[in-house]
Protein backbone atom coordinates (compact mmCIF):
# COMPACT_ATOMS: atom_id res chain seq x y z
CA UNK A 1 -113.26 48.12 -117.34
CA UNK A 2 -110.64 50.28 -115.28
CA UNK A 3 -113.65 52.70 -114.84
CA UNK A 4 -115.77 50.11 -113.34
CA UNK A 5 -113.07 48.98 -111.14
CA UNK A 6 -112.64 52.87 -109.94
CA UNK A 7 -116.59 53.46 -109.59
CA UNK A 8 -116.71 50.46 -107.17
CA UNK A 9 -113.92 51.33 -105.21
CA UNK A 10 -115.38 54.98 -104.62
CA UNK A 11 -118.28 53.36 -103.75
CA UNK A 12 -116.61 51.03 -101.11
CA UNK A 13 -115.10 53.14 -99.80
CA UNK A 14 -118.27 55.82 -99.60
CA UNK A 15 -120.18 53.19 -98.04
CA UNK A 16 -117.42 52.39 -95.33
CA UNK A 17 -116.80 55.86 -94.42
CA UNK A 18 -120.47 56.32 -94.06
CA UNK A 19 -120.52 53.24 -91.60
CA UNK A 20 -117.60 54.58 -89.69
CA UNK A 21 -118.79 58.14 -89.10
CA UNK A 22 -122.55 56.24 -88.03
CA UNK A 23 -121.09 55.17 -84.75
CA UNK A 24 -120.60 57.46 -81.86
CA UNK A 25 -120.77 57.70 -78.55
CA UNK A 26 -124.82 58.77 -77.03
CA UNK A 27 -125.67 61.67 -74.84
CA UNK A 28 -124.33 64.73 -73.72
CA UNK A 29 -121.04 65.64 -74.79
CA UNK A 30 -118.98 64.15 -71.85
CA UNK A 31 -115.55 63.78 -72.40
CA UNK A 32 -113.41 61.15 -70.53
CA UNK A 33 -109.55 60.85 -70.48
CA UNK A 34 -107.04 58.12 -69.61
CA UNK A 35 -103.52 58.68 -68.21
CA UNK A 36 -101.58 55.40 -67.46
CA UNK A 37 -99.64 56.42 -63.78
CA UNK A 38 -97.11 54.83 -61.65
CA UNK A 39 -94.66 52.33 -62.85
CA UNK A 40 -92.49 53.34 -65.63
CA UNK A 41 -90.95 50.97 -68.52
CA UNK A 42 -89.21 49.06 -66.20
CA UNK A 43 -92.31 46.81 -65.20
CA UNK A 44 -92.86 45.91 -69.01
CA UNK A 45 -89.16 44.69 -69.30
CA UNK A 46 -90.02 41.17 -68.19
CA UNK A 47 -92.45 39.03 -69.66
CA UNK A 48 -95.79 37.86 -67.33
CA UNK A 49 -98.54 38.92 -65.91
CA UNK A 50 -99.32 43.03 -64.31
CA UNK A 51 -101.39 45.73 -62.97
CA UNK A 52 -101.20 48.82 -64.77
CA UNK A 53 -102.77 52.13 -62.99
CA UNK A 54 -104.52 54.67 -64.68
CA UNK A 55 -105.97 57.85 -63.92
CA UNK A 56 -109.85 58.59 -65.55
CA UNK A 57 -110.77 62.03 -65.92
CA UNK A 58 -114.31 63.15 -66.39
CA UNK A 59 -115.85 66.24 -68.02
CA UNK A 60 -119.33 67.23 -67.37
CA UNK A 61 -120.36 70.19 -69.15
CA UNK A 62 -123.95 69.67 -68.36
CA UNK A 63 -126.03 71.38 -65.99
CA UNK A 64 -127.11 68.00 -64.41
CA UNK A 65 -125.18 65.55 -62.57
CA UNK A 66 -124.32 61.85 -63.72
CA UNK A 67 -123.08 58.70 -62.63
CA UNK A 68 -120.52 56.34 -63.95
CA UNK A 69 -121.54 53.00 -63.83
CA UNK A 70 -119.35 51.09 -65.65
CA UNK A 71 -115.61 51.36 -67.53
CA UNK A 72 -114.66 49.07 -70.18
CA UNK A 73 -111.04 48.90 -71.28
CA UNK A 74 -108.93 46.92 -73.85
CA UNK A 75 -105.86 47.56 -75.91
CA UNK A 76 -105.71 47.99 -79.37
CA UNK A 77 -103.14 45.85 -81.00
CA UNK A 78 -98.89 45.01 -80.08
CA UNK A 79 -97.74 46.80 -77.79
CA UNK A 80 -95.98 47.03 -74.23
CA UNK A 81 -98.31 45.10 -72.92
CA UNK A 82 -102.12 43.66 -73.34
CA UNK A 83 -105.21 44.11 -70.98
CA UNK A 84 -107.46 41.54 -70.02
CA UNK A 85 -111.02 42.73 -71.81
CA UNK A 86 -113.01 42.84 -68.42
CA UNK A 87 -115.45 45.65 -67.44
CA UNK A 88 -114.92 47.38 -63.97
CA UNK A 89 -118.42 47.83 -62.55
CA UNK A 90 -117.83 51.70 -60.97
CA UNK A 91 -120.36 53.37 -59.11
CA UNK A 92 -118.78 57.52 -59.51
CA UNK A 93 -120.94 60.76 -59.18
CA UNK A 94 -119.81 63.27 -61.69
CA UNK A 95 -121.30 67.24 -60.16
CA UNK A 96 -122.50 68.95 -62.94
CA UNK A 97 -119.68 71.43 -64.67
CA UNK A 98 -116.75 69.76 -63.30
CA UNK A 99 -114.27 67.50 -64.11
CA UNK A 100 -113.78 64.35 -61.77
CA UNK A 101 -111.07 62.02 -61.97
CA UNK A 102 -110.04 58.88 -59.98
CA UNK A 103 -107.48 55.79 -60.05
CA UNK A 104 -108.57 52.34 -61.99
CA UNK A 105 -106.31 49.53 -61.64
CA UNK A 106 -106.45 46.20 -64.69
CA UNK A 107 -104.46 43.26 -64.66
CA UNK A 108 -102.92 42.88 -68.24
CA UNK A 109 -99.61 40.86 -69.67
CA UNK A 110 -96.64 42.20 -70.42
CA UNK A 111 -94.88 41.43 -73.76
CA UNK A 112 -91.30 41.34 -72.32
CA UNK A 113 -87.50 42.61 -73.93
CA UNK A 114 -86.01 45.71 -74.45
CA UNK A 115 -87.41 46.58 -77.43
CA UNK A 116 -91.44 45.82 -76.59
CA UNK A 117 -91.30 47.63 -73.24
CA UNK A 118 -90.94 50.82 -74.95
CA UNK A 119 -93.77 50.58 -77.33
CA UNK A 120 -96.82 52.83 -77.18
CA UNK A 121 -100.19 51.45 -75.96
CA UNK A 122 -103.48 51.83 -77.80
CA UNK A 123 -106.55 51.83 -75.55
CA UNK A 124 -110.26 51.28 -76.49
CA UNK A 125 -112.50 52.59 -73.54
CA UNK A 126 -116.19 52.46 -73.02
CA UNK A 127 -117.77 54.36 -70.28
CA UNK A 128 -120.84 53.99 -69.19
CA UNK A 129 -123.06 56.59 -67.96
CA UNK A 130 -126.41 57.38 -65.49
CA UNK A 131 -128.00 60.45 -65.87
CA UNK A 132 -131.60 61.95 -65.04
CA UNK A 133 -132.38 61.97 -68.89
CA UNK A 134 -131.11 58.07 -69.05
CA UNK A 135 -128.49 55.89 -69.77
CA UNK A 136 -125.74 56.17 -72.49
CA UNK A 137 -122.52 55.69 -73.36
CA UNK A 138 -119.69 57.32 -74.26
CA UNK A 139 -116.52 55.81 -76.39
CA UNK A 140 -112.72 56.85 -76.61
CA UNK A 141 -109.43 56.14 -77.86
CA UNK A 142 -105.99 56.87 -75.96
CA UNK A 143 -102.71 56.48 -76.97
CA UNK A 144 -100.24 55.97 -74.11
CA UNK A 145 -96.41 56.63 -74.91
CA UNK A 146 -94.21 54.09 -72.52
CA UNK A 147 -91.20 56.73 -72.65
């Protein structure tokens, strides 16, 4: 019986690794990065409504240029504060073998107290990409530290 129990678990959890490794991002091997600027911890002391800043960098290794056409952002569980999950239509040429990067601003909420201004912010980001081969995609993760 405890054998049984042990061969389904390896095979739950085979099958949900599998499932997790099946989705990445399309395309070339762009790589985009998120820095929150301005502000400081200050702003997420108080409890209500804010625009946080952040600064997008794009890496196009490719020998052919591409546009960003869209940026979708939204935290990842507790923390400082929460963003509003709504996609910034962007309309950004990317030269081929560069790295571009330029300022996005989102309206999110701020948790409020001592304590919750401090904590980290995880960020889910889908970009969305033109090229001369097509459209894709390309997904990240960032984790912003609030000290």
């Amino acid at each position: 019986m405890k054998s049984a129990v042990t061969a389904l678990v390896a095979a739950l959890l085979l099958v949900v690794s599998g499932c997790a490794s099946s989705r990445q991002s399309s395309g070339p091997p762009v790589s985009v990065e998120i820095q929150q600027i301005g502000g400081g911890q200050n702003i997420f002391y108080y409890r209500g409504p804010i625009s946080v800043q952040y600064r997008v960098s794009i890496t196009n290794p490719t020998n052919q240029p591409l546009t960003l056409t869209r940026l979708d952002l939204q935290t990842i569980g507790p923390g400082a504060y929460s963003l509003r999950a709504n996609g910034t239509p962007v309309n950004l040429r990317i030269p081929p073998n560069t790295t571009t990067s330029y300022t996005v601003s989102a309206w999110g909420y701020a948790r409020g107290g001592y304590l919750a201004s401090t904590t980290p912010v995880s960020l889910r980001g889908t970009a969305y990409f033109q090229g001369p081969s097509g459209s894709f995609l390309k997904m990240f993760n960032e984790n912003i530290n609030q000290m």
